[in-house]
Protein backbone atom coordinates (compact mmCIF):
# COMPACT_ATOMS: atom_id res chain seq x y z
CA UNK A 1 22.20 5.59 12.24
CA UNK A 2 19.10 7.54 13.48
CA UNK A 3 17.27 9.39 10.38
CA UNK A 4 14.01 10.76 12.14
CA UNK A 5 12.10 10.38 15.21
CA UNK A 6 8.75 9.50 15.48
CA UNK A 7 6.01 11.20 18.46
CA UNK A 8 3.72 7.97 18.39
CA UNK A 9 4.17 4.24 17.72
CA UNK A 10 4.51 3.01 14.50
CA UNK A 11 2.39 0.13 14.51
CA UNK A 12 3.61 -2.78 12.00
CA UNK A 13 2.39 -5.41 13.97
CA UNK A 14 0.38 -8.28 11.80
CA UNK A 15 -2.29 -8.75 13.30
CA UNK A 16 -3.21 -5.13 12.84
CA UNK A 17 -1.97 -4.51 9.43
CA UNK A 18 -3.09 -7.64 7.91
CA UNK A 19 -6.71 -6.57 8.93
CA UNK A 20 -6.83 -2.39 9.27
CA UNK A 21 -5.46 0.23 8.62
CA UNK A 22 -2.26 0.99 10.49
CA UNK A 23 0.17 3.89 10.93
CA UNK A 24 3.24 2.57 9.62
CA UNK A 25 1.15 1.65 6.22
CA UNK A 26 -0.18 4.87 6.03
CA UNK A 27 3.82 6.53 6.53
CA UNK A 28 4.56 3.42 3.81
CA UNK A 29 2.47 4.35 1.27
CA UNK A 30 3.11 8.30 1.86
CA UNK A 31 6.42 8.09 1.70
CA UNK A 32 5.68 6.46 -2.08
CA UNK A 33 3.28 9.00 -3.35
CA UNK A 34 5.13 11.78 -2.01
CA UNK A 35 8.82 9.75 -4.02
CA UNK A 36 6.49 9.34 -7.26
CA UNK A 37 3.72 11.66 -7.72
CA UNK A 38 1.47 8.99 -8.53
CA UNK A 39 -2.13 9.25 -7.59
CA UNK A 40 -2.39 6.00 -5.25
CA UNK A 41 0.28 3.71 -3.39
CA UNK A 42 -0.36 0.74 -2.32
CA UNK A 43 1.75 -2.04 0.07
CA UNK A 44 0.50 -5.25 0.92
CA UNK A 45 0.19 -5.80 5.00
CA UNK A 46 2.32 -8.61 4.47
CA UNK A 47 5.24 -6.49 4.00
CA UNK A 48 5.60 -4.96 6.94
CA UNK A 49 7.08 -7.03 9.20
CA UNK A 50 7.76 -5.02 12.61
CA UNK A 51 6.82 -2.01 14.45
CA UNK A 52 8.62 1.22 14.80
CA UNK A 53 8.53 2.54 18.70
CA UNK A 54 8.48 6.07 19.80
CA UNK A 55 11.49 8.15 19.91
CA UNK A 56 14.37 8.18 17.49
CA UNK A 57 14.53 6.22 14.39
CA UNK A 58 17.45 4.44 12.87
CA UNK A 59 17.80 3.03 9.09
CA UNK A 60 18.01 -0.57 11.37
CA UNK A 61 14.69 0.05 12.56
CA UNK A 62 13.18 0.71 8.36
CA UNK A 63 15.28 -2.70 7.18
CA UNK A 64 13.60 -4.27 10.21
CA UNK A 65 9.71 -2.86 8.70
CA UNK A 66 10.96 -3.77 5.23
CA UNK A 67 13.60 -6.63 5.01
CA UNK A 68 12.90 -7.31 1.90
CA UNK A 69 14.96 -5.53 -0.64
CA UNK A 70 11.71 -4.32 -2.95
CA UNK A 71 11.98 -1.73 -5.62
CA UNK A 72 8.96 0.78 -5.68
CA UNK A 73 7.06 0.05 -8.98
CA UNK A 74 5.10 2.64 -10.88
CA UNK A 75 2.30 1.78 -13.34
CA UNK A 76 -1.25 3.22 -14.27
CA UNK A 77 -4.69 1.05 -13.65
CA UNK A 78 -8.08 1.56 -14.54
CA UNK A 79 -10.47 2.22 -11.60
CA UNK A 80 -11.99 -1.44 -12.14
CA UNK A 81 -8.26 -3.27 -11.67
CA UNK A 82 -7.97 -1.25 -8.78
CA UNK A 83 -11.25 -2.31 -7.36
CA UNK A 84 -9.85 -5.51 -8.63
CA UNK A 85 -6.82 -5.12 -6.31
CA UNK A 86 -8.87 -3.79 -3.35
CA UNK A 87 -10.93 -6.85 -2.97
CA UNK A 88 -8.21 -8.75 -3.45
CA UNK A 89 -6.66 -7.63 -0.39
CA UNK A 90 -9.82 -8.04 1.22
CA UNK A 91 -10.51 -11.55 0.42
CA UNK A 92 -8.74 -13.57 3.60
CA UNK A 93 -8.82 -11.04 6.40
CA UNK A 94 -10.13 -14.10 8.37
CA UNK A 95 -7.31 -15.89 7.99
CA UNK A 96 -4.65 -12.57 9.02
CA UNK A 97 -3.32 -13.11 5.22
CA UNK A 98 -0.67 -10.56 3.92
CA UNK A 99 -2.51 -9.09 0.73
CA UNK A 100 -4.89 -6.96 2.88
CA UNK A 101 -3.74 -3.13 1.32
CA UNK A 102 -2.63 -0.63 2.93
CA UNK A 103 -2.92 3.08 0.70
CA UNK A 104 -2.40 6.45 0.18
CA UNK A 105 -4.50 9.08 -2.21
CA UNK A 106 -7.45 6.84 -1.74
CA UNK A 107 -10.06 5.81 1.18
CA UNK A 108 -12.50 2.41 1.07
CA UNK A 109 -14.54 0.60 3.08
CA UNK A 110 -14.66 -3.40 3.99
CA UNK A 111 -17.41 -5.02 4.71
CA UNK A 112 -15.91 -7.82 6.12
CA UNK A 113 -19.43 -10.22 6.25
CA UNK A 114 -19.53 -10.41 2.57
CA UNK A 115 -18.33 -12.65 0.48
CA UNK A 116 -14.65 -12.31 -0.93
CA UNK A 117 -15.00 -10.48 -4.39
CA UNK A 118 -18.00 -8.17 -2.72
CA UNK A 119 -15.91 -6.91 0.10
CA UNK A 120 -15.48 -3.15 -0.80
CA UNK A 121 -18.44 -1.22 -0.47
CA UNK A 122 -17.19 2.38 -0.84
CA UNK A 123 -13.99 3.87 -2.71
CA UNK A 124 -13.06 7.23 -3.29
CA UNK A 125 -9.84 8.55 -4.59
CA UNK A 126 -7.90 11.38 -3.90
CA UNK A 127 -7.99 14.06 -6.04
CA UNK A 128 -5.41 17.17 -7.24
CA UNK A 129 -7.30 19.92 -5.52
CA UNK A 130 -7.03 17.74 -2.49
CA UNK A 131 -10.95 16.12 -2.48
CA UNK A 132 -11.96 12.54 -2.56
CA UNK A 133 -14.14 11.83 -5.22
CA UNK A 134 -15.75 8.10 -5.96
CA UNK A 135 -13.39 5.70 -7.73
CA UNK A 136 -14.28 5.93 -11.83
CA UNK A 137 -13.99 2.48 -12.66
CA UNK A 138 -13.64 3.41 -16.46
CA UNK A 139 -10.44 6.27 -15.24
CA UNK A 140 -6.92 5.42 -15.48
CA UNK A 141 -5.12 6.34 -11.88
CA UNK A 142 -1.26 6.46 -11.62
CA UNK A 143 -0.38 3.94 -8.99
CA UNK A 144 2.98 3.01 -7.19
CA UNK A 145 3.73 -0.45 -5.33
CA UNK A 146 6.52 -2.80 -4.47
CA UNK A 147 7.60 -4.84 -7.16
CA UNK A 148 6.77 -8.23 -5.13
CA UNK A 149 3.19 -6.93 -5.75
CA UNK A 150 3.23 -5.64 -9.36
CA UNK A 151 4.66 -8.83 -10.11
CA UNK A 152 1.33 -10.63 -8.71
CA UNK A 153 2.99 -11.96 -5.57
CA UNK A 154 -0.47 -12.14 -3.07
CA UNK A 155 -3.12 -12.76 -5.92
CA UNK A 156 -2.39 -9.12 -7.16
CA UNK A 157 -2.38 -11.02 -10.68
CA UNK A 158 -4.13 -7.84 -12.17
CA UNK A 159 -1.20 -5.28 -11.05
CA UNK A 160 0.53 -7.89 -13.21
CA UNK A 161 -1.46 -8.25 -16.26
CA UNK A 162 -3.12 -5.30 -16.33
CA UNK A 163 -0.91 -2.48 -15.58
CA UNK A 164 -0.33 -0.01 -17.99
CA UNK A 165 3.28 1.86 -18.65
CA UNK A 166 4.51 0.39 -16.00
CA UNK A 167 8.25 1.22 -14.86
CA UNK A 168 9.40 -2.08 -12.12
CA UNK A 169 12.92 -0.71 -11.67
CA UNK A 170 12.46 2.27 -8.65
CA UNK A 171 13.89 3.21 -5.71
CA UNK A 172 14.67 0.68 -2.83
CA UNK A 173 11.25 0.80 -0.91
CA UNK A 174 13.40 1.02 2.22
CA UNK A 175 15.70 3.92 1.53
CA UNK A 176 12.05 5.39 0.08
CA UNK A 177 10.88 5.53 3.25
CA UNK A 178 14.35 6.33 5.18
CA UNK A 179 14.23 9.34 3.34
CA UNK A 180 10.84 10.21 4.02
């Protein structure tokens, strides 16, 4: 069934997604804040698991992107767990590992020569009047995710343990973004 078309390639592949920012995580992670409200998404490059070609798009071609049944999962973190959670998915991009983030409502820099833990050199987070301003590590941001993640699949152990208010039962991920 075709739900949308697309003027560019959606690019899912992993060895982009796992490493950079791509397309299809930036659609991903819209598609969330724009279901939620919430401040930030984030989805693990891991998730993604195909690529989305020009031209019409069918519901097969989302369940191929996102096979995997997640619900979206909506919490609030303090500006240090997310920092937390941004190095995390910073800390094997030699090795093309699936944690590296993909986001919404915020913007960072890698700095891929540093050590793992020291990775993320600049953060700023998107704010209601539409501004980036530098992450407060002490500020509480509303956050959305797949439940795979909030759970602390891909060393997101702090999405798990230190998410506040946090709601695990959402929308499919896929129909999420199907409807987007």
């Amino acid at each position: 069934k075709v739900i949308g078309k697309s003027s560019v390639r959606l690019e899912g592949d992993r060895k982009v997604c796992r490493v950079q920012e791509c397309n299809l995580g930036n659609l991903i992670t819209d598609a969330m804040r724009a279901e939620t409200g919430v401040q930030v998404a984030l989805e693990n490059g891991g998730g993604i698991r195909a690529s989305i070609e020009q031209g019409d798009v069918t519901l097969g071609d989302v369940l191929n992107v996102l096979p995997f049944g997640n619900l979206v999962s909506t919490f609030k973190l303090s500006g240090a767990d997310l920092l937390a959670a941004l190095e995390n998915g910073a800390s094997k991009m030699e090795e093309v590992d699936g944690r590296f983030l993909q986001v919404s409502g915020l913007r960072y820099e890698v700095d891929s020569s540093k050590p793992a833990g020291s990775r993320i050199v600049k953060v700023e987070v998107l704010d209601a009047q539409g501004e980036y301003q530098p992450l407060d590590e002490k500020a509480m941001y509303s956050v959305a995710t797949n439940d795979f993640m909030r759970g602390g699949g891909d060393g997101y152990e702090m999405l798990a343990e230190k998410a506040v208010d946090a709601y695990d039962f959402g929308s499919p991920l896929d129909q999420v973004l199907a409807n987007y």
